[in-house]
N, C-alpha and C. Protein backbone atom coordinates (compact mmCIF):
# COMPACT_ATOMS: atom_id res chain seq x y z
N UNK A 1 -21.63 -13.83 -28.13
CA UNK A 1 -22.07 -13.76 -26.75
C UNK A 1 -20.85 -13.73 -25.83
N UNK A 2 -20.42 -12.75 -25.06
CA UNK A 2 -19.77 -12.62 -24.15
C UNK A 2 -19.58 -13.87 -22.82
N UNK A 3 -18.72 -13.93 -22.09
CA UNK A 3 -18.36 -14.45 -20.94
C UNK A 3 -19.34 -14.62 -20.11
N UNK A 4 -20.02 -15.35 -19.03
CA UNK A 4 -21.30 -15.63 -18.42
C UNK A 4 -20.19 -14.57 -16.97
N UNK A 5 -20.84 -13.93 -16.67
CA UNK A 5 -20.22 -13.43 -15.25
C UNK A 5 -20.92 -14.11 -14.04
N UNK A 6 -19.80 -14.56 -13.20
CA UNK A 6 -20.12 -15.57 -12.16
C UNK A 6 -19.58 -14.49 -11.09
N UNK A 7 -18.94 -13.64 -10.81
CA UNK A 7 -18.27 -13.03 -10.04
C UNK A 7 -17.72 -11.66 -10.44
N UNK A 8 -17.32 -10.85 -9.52
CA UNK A 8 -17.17 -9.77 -9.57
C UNK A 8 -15.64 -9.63 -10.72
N UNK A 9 -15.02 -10.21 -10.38
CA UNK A 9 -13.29 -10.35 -11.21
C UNK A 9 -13.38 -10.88 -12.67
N UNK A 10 -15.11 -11.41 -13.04
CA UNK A 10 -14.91 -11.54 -14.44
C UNK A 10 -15.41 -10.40 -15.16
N UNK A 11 -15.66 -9.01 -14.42
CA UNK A 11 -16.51 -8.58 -15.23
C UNK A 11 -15.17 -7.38 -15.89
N UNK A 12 -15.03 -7.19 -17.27
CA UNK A 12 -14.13 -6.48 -17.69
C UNK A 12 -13.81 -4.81 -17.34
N UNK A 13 -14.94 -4.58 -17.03
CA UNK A 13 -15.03 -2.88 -16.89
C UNK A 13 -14.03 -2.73 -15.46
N UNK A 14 -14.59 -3.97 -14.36
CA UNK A 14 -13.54 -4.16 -13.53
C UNK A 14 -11.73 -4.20 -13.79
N UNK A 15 -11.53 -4.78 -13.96
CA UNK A 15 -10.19 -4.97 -15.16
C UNK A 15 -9.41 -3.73 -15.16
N UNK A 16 -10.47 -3.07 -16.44
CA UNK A 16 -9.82 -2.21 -16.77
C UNK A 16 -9.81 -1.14 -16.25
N UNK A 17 -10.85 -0.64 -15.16
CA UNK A 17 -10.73 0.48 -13.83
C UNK A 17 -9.72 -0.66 -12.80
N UNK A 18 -9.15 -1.34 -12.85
CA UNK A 18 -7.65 -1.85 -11.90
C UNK A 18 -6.98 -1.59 -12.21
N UNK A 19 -6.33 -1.79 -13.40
CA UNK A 19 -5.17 -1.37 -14.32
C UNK A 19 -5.30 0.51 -14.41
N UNK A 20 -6.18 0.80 -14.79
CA UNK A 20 -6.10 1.95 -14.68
C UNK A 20 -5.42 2.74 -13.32
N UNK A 21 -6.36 2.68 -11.85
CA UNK A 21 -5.84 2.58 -10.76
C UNK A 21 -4.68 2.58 -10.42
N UNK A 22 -3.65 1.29 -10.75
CA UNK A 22 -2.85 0.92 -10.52
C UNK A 22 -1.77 2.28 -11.53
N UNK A 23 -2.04 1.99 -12.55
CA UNK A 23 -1.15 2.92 -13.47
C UNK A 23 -1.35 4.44 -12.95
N UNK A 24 -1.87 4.49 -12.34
CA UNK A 24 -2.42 6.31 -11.56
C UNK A 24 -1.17 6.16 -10.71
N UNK A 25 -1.83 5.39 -9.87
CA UNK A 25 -0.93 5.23 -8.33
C UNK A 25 0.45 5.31 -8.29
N UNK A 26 0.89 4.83 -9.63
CA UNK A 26 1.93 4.51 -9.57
C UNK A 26 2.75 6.28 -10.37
N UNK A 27 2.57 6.48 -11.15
CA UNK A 27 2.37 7.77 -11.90
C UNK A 27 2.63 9.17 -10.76
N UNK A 28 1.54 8.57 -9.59
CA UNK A 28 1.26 10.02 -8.38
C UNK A 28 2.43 9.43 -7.57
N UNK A 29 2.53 8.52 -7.81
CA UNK A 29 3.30 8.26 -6.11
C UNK A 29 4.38 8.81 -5.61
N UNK A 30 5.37 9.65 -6.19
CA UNK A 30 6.48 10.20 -5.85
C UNK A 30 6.08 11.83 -5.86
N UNK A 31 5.16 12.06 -6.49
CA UNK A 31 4.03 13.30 -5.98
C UNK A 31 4.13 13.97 -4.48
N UNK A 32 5.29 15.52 -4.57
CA UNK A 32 5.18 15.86 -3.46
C UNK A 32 3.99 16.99 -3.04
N UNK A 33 2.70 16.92 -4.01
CA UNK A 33 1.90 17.34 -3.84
C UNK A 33 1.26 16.82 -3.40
N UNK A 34 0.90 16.64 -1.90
CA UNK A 34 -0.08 15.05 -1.56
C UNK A 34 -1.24 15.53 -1.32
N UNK A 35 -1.91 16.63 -1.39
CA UNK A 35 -3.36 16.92 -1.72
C UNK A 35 -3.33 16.64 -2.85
N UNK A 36 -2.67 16.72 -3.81
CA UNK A 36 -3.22 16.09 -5.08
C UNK A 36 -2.71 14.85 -5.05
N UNK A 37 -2.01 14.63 -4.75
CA UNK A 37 -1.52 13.49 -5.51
C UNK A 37 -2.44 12.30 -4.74
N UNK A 38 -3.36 12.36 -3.10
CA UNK A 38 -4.05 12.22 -2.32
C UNK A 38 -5.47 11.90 -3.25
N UNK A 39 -5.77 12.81 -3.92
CA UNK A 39 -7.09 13.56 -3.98
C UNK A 39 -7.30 12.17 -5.49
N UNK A 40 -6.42 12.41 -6.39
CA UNK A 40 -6.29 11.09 -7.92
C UNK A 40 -5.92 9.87 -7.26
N UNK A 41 -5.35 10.06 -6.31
CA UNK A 41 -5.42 8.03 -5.99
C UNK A 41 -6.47 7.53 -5.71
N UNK A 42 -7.37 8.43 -4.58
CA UNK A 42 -8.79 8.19 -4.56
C UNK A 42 -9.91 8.21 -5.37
N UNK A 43 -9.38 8.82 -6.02
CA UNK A 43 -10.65 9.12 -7.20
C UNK A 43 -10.52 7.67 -8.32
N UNK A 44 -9.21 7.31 -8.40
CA UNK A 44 -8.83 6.12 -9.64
C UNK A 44 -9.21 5.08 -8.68
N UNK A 45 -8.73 4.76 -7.24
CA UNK A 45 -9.40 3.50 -6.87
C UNK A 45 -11.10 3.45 -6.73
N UNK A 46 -11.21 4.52 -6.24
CA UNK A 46 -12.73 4.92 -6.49
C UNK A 46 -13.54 4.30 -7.48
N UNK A 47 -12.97 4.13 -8.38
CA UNK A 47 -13.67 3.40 -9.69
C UNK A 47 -14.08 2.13 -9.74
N UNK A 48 -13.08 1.00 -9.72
CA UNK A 48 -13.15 -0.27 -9.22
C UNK A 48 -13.56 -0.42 -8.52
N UNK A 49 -13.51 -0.13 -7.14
CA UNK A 49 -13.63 -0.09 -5.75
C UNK A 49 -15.80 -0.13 -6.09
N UNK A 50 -16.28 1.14 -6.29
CA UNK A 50 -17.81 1.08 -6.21
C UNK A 50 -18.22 -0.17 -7.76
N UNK A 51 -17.48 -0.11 -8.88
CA UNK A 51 -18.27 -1.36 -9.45
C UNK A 51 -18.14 -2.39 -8.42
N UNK A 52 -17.34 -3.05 -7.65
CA UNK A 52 -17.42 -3.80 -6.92
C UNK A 52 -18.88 -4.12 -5.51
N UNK A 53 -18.44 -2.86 -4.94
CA UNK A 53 -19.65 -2.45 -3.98
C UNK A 53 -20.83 -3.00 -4.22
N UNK A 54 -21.15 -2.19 -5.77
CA UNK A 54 -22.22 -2.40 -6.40
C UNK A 54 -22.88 -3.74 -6.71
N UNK A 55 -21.91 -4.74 -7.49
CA UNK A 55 -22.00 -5.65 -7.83
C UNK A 55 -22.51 -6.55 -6.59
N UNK A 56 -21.99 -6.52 -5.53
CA UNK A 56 -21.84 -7.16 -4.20
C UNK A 56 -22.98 -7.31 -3.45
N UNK A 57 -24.08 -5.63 -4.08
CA UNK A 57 -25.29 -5.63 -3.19
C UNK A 57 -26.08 -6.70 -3.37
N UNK A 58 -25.66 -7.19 -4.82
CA UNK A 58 -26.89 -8.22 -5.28
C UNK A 58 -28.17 -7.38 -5.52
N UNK A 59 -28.28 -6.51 -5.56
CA UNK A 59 -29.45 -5.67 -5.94
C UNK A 59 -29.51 -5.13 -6.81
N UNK A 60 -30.26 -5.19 -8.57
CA UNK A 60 -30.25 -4.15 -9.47
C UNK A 60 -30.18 -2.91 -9.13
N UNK A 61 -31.17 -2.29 -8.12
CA UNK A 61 -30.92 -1.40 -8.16
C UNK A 61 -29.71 -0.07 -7.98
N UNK A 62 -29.52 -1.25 -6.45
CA UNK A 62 -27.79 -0.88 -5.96
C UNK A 62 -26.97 -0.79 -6.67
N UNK A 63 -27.10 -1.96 -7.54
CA UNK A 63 -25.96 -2.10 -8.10
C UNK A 63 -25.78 -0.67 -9.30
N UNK A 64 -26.83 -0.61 -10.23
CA UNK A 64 -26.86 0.68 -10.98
C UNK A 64 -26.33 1.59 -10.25
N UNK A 65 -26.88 2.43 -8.94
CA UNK A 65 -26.25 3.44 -8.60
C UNK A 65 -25.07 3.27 -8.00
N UNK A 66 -24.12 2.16 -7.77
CA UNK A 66 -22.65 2.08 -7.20
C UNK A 66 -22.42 2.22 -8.79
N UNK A 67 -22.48 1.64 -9.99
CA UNK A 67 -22.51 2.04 -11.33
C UNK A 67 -22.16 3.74 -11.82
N UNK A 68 -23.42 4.51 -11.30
CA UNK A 68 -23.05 5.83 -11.20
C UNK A 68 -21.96 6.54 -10.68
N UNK A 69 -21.76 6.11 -9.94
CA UNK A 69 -20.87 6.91 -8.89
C UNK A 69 -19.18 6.21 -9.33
N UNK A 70 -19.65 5.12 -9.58
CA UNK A 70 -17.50 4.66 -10.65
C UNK A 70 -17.83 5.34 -11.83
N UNK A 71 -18.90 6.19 -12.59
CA UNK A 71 -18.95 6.62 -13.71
C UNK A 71 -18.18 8.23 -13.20
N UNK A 72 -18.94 8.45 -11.67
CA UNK A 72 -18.68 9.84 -12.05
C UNK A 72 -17.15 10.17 -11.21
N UNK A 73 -16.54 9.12 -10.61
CA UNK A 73 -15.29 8.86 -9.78
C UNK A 73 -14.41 8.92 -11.47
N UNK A 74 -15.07 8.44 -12.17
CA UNK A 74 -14.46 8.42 -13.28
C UNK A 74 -14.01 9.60 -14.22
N UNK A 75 -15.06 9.86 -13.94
CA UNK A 75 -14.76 11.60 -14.67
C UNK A 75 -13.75 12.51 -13.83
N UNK A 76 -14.21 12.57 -12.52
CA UNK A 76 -13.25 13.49 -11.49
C UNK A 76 -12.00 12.85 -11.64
N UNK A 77 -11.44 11.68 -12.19
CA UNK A 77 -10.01 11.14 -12.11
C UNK A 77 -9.97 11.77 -13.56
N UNK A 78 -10.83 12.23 -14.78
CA UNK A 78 -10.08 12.30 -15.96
C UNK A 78 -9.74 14.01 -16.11
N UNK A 79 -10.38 14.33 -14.78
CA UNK A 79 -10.75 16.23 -14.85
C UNK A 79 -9.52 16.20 -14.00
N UNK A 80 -9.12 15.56 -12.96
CA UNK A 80 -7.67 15.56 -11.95
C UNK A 80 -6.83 15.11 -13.23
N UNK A 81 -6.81 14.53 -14.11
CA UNK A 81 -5.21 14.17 -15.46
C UNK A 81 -5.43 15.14 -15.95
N UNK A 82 -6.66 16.33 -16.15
CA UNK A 82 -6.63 17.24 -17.29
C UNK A 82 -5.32 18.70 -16.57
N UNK A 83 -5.86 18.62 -15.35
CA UNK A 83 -5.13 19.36 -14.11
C UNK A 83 -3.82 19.22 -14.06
N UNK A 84 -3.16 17.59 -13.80
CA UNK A 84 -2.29 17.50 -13.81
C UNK A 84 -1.24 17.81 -15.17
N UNK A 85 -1.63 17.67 -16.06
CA UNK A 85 -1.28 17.84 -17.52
C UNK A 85 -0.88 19.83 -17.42
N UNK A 86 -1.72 20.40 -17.33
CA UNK A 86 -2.00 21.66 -17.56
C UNK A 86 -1.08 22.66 -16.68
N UNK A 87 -0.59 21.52 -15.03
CA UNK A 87 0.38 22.64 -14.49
C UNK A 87 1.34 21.39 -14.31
N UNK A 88 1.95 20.81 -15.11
CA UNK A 88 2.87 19.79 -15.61
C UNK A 88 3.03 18.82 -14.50
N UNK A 89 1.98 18.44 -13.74
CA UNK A 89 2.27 17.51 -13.15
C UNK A 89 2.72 15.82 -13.56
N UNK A 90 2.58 15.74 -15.11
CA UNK A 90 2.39 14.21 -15.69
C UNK A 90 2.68 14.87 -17.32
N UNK A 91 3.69 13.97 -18.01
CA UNK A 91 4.04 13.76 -19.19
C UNK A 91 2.78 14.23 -19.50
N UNK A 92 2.34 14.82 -20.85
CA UNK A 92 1.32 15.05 -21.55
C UNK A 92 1.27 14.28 -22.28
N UNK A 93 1.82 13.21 -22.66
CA UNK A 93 1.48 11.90 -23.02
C UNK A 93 1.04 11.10 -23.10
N UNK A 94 1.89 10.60 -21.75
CA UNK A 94 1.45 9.88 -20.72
C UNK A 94 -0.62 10.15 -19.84
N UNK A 95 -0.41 11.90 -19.93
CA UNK A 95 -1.97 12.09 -19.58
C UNK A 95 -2.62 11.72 -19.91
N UNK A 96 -2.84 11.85 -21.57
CA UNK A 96 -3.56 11.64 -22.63
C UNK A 96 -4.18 10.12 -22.84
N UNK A 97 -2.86 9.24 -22.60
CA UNK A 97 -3.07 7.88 -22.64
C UNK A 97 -3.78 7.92 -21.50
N UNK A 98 -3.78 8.63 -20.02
CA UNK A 98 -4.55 7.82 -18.91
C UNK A 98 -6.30 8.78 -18.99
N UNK A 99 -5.97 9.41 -19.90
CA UNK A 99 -7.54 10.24 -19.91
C UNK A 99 -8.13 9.24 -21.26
N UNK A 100 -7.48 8.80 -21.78
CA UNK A 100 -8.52 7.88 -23.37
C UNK A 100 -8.82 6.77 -21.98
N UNK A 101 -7.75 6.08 -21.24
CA UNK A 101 -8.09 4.80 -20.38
C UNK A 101 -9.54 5.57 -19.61
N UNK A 102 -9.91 6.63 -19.48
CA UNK A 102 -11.08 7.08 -18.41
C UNK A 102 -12.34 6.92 -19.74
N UNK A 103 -11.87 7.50 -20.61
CA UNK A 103 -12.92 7.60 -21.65
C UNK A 103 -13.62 5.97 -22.32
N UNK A 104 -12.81 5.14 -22.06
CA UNK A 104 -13.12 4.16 -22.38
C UNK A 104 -13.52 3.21 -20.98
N UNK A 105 -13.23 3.42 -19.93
CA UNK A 105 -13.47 3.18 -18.89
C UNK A 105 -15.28 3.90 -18.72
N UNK A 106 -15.30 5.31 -19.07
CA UNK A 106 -16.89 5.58 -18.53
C UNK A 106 -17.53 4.77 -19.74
N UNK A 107 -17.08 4.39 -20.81
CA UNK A 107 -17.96 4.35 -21.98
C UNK A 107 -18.65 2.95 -21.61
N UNK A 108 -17.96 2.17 -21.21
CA UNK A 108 -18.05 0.80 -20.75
C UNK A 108 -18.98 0.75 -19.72
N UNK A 109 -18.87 1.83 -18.59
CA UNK A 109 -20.11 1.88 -17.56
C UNK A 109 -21.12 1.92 -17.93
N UNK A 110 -21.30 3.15 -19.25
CA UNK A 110 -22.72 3.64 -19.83
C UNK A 110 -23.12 2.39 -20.14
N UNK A 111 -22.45 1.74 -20.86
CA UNK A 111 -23.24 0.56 -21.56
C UNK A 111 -24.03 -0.71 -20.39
N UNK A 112 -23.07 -1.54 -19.41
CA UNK A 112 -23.30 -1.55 -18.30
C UNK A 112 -24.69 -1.56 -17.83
N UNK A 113 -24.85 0.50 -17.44
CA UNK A 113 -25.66 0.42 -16.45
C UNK A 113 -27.06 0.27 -17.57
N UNK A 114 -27.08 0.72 -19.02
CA UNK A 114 -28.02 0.45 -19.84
C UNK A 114 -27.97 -0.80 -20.02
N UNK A 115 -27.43 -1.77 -19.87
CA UNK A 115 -27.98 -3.32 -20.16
C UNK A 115 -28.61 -3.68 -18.72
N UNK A 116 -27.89 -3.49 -17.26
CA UNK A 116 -28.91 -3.45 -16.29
C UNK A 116 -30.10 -3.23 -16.07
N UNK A 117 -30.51 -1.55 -16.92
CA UNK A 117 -31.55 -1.04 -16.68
C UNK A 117 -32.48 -1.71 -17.57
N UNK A 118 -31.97 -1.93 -18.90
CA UNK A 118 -32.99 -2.85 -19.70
C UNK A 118 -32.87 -4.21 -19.46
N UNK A 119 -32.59 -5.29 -18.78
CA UNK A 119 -32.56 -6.58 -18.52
C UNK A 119 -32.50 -7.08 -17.70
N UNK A 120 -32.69 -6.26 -16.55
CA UNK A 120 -32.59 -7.25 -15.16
C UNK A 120 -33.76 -6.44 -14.42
């Protein structure tokens, strides 16, 4: 049995869309492309940012669809690393590692918004 969540900062999916975030931000930041480099900071805080929202409404329902929307903030940040990779904006490495962090980041939502939808 997992951790009892009392608050928004225990919940892990949080966590790991921060760290993620953070490792973006930091990655874009010398980015003299600032429509892009603009466009992935938002999209990676984007993530954290609505589980939070969500969590906050106190409302199942709310909360599921702020759920959706860090799922699909999630994807547009792993489709912006596929971009950046492809016209060398970011080590291809380095991409790779921050596109598995998205993949494991949405996988964690799915599950999430399916324990919401079946238990609360």
């Amino acid at each position: 049995m997992g951790k009892k969540i009392e608050r928004f900062e225990d919940l892990e999916v949080r966590r790991e869309s921060m760290q993620l975030a953070g490792e973006t931000y930091k990655q874009f930041h010398d980015l003299h492309d600032y429509g892009f480099r603009d466009q992935i900071q938002r999209a990676a805080v984007s993530v954290p940012s609505n589980i939070v929202e969500g969590y906050e409404r106190r409302s199942n329902k709310g909360y599921i669809q702020f759920l959706y929307i860090a799922r699909g903030s999630c994807g547009e940040l792993r489709t912006q690393l596929y971009i950046a990779i492809e016209v060398s904006l970011i080590d291809k490495a380095q991409g790779i590692r921050l596109i598995e962090c998205t993949r494991k980041i949405s996988a964690m939502l799915t599950r999430l918004i399916q324990t919401r939808r079946d238990k609360f």
